[in-house]
PDB file of N, CA and C in Angstrom:
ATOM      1  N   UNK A   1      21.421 -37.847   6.013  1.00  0.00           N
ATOM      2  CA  UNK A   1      19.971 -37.962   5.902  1.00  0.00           C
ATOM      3  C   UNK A   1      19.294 -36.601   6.080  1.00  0.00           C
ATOM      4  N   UNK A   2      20.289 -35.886   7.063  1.00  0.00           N
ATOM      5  CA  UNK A   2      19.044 -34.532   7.085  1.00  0.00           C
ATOM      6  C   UNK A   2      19.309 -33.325   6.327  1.00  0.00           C
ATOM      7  N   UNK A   3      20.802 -33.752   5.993  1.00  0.00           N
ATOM      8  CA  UNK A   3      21.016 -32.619   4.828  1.00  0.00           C
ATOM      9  C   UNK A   3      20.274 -32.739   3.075  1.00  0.00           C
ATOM     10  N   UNK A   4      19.877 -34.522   3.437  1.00  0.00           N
ATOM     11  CA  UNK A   4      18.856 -34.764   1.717  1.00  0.00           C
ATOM     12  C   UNK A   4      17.263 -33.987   2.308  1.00  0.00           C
ATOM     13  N   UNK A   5      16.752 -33.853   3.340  1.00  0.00           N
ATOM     14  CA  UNK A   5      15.504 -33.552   3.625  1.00  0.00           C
ATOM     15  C   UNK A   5      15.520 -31.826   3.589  1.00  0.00           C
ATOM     16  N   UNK A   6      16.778 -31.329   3.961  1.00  0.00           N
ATOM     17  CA  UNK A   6      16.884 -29.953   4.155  1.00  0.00           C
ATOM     18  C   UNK A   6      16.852 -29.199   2.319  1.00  0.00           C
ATOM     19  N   UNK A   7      17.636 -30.166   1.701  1.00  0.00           N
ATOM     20  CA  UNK A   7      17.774 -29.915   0.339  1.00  0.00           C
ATOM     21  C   UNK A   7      16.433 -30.149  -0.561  1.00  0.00           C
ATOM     22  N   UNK A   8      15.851 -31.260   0.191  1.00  0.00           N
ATOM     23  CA  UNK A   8      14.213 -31.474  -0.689  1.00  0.00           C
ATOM     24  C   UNK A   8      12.967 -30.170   0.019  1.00  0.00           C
ATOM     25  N   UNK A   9      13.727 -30.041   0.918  1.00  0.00           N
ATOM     26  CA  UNK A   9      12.447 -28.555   1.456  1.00  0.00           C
ATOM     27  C   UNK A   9      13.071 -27.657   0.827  1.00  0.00           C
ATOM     28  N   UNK A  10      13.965 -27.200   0.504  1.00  0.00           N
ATOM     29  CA  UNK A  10      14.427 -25.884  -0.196  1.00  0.00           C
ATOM     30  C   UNK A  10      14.222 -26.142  -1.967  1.00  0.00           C
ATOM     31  N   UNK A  11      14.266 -26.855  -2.156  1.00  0.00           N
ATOM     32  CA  UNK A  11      13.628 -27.166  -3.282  1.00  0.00           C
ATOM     33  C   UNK A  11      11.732 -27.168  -3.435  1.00  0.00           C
ATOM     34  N   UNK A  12      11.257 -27.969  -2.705  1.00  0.00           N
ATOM     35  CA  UNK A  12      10.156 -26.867  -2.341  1.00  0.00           C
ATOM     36  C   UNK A  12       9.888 -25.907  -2.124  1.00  0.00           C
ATOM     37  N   UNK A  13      10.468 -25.026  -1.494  1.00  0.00           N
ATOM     38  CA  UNK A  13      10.268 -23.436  -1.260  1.00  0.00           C
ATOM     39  C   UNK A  13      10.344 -23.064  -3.007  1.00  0.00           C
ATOM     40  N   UNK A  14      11.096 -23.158  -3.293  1.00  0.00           N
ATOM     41  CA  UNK A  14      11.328 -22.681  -4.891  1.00  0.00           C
ATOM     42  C   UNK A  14      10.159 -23.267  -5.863  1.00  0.00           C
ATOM     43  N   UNK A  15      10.007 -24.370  -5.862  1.00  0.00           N
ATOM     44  CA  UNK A  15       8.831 -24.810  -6.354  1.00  0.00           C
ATOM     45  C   UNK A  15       7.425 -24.054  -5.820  1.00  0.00           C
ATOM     46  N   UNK A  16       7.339 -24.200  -4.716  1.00  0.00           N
ATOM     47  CA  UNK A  16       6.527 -22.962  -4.483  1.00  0.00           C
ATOM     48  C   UNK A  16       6.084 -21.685  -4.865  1.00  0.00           C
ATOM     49  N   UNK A  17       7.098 -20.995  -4.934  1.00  0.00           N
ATOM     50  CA  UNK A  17       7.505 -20.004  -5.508  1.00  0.00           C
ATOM     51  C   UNK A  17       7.123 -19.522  -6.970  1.00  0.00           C
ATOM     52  N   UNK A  18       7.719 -20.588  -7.661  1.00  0.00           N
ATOM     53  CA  UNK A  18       7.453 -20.546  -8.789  1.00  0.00           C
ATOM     54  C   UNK A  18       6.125 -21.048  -8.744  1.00  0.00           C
ATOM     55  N   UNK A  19       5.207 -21.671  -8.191  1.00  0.00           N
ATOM     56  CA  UNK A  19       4.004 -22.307  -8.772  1.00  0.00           C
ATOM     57  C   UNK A  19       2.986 -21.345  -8.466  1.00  0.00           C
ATOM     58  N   UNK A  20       3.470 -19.813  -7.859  1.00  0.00           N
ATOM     59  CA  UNK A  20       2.422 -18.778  -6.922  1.00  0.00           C
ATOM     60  C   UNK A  20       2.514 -18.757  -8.181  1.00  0.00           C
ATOM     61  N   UNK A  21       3.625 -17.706  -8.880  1.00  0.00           N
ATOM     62  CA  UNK A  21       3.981 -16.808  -9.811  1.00  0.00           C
ATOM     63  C   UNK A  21       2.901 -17.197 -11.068  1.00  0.00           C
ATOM     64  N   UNK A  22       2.804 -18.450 -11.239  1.00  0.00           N
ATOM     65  CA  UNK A  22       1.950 -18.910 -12.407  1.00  0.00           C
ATOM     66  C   UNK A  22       1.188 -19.660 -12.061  1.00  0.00           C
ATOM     67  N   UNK A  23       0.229 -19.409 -10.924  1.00  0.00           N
ATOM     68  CA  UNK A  23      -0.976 -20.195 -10.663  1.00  0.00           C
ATOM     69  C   UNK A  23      -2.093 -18.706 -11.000  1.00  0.00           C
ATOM     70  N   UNK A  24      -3.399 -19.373 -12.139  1.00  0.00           N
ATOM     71  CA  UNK A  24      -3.771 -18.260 -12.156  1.00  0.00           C
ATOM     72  C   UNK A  24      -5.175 -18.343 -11.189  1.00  0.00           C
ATOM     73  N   UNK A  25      -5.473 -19.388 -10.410  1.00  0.00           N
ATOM     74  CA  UNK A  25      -6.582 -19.003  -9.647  1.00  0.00           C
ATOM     75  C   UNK A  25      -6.412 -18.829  -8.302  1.00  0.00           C
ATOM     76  N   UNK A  26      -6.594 -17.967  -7.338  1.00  0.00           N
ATOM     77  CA  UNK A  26      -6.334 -16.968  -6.311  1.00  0.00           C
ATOM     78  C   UNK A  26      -6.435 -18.517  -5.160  1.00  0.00           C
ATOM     79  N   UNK A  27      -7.280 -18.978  -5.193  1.00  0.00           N
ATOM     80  CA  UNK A  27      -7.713 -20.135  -4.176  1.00  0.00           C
ATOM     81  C   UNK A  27      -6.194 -21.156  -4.127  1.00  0.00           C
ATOM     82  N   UNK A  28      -6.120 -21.386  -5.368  1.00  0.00           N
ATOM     83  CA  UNK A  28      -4.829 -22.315  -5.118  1.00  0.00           C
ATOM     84  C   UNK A  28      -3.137 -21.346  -5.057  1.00  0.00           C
ATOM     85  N   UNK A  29      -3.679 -20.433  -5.396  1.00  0.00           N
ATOM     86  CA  UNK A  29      -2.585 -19.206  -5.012  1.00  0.00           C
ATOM     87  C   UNK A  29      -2.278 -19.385  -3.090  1.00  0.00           C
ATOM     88  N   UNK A  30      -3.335 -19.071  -2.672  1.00  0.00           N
ATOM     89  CA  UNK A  30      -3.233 -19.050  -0.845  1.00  0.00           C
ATOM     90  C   UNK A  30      -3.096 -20.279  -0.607  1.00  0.00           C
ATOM     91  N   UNK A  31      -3.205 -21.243  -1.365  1.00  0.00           N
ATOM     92  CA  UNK A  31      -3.040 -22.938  -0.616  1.00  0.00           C
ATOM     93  C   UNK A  31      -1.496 -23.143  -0.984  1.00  0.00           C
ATOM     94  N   UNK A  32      -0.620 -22.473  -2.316  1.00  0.00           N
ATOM     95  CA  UNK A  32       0.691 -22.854  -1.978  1.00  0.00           C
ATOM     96  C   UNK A  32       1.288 -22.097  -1.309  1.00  0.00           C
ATOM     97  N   UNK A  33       0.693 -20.720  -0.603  1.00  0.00           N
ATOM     98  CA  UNK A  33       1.267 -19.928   0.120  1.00  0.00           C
ATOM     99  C   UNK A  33       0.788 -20.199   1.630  1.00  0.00           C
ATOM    100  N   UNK A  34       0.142 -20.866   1.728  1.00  0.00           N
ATOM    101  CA  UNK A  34       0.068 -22.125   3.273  1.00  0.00           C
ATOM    102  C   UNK A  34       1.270 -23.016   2.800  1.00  0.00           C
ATOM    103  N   UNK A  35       1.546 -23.977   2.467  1.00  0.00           N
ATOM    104  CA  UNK A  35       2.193 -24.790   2.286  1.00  0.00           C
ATOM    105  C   UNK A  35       3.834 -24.313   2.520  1.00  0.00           C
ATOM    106  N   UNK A  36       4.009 -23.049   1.304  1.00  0.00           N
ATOM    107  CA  UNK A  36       5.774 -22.422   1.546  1.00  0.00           C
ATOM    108  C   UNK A  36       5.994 -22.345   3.048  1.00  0.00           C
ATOM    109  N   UNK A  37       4.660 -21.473   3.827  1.00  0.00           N
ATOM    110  CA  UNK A  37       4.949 -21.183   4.867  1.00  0.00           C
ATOM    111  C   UNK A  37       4.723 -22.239   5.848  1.00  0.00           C
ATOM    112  N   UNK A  38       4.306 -23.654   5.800  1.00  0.00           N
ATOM    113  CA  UNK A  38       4.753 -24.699   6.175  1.00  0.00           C
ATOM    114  C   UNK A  38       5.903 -24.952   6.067  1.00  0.00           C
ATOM    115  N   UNK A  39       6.345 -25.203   5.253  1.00  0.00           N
ATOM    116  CA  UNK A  39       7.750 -25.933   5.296  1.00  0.00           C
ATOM    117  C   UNK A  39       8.612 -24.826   5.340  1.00  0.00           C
ATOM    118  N   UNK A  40       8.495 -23.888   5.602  1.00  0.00           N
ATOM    119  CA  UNK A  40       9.374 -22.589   6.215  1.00  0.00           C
ATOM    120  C   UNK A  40       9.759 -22.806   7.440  1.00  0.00           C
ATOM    121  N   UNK A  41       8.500 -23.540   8.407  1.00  0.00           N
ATOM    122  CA  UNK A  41       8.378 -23.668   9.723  1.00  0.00           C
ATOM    123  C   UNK A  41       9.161 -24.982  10.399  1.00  0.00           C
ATOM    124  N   UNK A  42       9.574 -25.926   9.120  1.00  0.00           N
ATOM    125  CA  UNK A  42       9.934 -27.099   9.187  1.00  0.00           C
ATOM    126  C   UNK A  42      11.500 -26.665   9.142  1.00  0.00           C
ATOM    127  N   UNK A  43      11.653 -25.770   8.160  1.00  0.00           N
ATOM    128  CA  UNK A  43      12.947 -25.621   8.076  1.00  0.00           C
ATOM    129  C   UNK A  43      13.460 -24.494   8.713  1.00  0.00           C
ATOM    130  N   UNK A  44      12.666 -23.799   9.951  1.00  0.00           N
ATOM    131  CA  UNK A  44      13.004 -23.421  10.799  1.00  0.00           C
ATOM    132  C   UNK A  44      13.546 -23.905  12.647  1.00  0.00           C
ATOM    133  N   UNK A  45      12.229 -24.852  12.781  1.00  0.00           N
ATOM    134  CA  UNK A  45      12.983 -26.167  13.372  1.00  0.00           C
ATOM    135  C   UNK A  45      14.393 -26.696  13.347  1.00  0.00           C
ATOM    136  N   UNK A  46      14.781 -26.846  12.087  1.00  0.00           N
ATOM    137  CA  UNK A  46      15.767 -27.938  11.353  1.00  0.00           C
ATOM    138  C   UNK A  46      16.798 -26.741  11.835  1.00  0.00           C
ATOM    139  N   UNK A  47      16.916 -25.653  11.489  1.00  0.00           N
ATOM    140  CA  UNK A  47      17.527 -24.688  12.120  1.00  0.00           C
ATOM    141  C   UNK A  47      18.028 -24.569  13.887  1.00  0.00           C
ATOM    142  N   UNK A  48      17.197 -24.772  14.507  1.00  0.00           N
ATOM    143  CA  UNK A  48      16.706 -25.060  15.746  1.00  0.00           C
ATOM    144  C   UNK A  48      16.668 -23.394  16.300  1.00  0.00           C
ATOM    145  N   UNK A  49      15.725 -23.386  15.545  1.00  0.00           N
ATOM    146  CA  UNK A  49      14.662 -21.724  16.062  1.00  0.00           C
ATOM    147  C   UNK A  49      13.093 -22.084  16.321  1.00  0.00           C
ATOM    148  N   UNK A  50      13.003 -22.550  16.916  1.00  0.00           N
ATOM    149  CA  UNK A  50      11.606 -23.232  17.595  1.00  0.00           C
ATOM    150  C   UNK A  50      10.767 -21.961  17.370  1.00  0.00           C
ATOM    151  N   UNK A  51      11.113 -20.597  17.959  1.00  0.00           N
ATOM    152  CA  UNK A  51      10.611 -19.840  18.652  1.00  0.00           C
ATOM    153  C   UNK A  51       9.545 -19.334  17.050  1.00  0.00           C
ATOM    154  N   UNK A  52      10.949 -18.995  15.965  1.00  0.00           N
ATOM    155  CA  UNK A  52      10.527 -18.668  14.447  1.00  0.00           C
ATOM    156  C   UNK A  52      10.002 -19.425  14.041  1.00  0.00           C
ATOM    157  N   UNK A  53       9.805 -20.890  14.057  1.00  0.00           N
ATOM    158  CA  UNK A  53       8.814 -21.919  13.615  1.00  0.00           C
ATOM    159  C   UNK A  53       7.602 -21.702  14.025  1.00  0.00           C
ATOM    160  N   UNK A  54       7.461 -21.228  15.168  1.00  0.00           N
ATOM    161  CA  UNK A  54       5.726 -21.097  15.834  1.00  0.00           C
ATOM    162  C   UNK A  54       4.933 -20.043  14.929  1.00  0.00           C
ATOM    163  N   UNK A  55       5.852 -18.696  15.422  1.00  0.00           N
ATOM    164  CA  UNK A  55       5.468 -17.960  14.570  1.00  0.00           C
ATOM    165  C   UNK A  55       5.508 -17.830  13.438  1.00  0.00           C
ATOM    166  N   UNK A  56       5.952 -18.638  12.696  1.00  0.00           N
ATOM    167  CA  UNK A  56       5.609 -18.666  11.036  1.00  0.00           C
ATOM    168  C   UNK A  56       4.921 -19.388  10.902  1.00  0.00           C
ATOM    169  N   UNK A  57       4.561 -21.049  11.598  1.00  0.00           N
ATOM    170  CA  UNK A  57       3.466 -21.509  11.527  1.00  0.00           C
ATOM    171  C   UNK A  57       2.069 -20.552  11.855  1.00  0.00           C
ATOM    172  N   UNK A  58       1.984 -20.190  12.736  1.00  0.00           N
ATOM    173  CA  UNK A  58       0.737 -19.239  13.691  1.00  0.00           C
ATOM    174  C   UNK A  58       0.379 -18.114  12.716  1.00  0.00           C
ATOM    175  N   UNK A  59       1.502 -17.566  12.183  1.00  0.00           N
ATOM    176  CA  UNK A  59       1.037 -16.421  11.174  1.00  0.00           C
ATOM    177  C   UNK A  59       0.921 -16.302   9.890  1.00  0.00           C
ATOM    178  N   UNK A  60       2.406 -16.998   9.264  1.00  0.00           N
ATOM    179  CA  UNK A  60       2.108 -17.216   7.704  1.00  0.00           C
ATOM    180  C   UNK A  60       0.924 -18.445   7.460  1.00  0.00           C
ATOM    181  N   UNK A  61       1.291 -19.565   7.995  1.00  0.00           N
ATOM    182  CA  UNK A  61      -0.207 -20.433   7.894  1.00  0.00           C
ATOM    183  C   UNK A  61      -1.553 -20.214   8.075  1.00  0.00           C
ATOM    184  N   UNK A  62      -0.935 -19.744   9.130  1.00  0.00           N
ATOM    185  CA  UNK A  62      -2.611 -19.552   9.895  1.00  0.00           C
ATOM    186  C   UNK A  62      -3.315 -18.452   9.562  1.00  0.00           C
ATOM    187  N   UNK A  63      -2.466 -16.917  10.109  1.00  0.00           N
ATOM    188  CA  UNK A  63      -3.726 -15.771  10.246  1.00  0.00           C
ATOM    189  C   UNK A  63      -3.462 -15.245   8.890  1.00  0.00           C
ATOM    190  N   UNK A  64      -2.429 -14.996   8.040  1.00  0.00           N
ATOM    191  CA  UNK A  64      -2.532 -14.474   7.242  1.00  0.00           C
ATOM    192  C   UNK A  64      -3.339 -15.492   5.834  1.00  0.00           C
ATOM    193  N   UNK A  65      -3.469 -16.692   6.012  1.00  0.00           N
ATOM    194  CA  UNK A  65      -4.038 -17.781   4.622  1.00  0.00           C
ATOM    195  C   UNK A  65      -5.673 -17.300   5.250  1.00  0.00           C
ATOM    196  N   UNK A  66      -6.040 -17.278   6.886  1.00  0.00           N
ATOM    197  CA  UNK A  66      -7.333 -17.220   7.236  1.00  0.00           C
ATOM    198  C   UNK A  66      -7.802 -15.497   6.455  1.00  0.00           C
ATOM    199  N   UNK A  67      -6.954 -14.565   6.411  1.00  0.00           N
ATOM    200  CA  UNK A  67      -7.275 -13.644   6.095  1.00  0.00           C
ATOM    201  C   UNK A  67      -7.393 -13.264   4.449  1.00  0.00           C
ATOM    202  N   UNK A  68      -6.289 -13.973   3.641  1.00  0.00           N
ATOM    203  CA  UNK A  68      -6.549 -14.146   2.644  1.00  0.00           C
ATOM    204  C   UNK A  68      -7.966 -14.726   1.958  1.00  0.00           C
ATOM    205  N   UNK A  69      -8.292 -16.260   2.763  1.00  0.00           N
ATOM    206  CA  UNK A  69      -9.512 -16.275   2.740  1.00  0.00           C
ATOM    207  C   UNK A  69     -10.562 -15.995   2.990  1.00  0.00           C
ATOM    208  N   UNK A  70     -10.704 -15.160   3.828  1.00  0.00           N
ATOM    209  CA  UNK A  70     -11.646 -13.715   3.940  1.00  0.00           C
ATOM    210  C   UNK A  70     -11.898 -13.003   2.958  1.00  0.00           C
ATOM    211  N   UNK A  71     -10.899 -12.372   2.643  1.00  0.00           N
ATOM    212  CA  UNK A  71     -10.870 -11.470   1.569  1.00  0.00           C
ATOM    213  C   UNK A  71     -11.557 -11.687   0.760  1.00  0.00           C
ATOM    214  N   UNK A  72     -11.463 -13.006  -0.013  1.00  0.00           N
ATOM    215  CA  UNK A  72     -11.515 -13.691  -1.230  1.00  0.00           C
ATOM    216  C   UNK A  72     -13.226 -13.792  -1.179  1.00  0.00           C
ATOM    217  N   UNK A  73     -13.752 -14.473   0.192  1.00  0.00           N
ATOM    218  CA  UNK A  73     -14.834 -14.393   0.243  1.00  0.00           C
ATOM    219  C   UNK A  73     -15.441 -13.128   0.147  1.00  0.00           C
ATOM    220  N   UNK A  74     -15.095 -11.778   1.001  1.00  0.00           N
ATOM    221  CA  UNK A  74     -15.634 -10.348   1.023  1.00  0.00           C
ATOM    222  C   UNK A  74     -15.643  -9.685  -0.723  1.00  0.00           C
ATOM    223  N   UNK A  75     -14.637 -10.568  -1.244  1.00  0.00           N
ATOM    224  CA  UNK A  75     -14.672  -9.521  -2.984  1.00  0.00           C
ATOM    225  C   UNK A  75     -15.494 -10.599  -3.813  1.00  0.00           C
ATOM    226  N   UNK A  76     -15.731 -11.754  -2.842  1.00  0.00           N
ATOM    227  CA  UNK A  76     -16.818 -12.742  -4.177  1.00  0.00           C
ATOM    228  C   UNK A  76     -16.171 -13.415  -4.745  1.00  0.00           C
ATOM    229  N   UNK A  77     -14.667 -13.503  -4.934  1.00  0.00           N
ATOM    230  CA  UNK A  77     -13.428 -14.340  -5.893  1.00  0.00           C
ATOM    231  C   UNK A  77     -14.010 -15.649  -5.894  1.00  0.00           C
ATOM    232  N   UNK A  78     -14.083 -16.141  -4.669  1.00  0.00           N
ATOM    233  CA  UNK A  78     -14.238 -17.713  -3.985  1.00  0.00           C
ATOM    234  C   UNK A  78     -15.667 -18.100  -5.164  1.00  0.00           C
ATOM    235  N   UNK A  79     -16.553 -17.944  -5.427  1.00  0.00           N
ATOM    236  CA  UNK A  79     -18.088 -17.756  -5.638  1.00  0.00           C
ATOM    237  C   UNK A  79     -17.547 -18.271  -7.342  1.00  0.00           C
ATOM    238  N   UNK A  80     -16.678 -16.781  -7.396  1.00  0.00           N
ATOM    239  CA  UNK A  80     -16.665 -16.500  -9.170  1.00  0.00           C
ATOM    240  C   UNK A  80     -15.555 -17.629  -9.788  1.00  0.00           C
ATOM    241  N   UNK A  81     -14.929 -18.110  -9.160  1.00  0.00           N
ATOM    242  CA  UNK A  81     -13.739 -19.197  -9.639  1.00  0.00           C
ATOM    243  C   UNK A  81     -14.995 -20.049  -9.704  1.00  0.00           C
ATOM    244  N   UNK A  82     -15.466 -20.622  -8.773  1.00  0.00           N
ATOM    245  CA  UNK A  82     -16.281 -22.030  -9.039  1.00  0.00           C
ATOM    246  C   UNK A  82     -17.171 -22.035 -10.271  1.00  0.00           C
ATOM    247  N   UNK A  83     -17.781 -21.023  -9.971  1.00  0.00           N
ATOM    248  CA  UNK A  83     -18.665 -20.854 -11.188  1.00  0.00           C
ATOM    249  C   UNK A  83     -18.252 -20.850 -12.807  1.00  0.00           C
ATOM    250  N   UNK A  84     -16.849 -20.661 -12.997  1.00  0.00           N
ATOM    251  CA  UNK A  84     -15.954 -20.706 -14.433  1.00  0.00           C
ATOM    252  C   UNK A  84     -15.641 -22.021 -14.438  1.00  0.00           C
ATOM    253  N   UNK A  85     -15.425 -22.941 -13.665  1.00  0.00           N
ATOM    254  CA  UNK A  85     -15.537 -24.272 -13.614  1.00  0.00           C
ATOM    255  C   UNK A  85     -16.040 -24.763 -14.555  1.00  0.00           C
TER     256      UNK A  85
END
């Protein structure tokens, strides 16, 4: 059972991966790059590295997607996607 869940998250990571590479709007760019680095954190657990799960949750999720979305707001991106809508 946990080697089918370990195999469906690594298959996500790749899906991921591939869906940055050819996502062309920046907003859903940082939402699958929250997500990889979710289930990074899951499959760091599964590992049993607690310690690397926090911190990849805390940083790839958190400060670096919060900072991405900063950015996005400081260059106007966020504003100019909606508006091509």
């Amino acid at each position: 059972m946990i080697k089918i869940f370990e195999t469906i998250l690594l298959l996500g990571l790749v899906a991921c991966a591939i869906a940055v590479s050819f996502s062309k709007k920046l907003l859903n760019s940082i939402l699958i790059f929250m997500s990889y680095s979710l289930m990074m954190s899951v499959i760091w657990i599964l590992l049993e590295s607690p310690d690397l799960a926090i911190t990849e949750a805390a940083v790839g999720a958190g400060v670096t997607s919060l900072l991405f979305f900063v950015t996005l707001k400081k260059i106007h991106a966020i504003e100019e996607e909606n508006k091509d809508e």
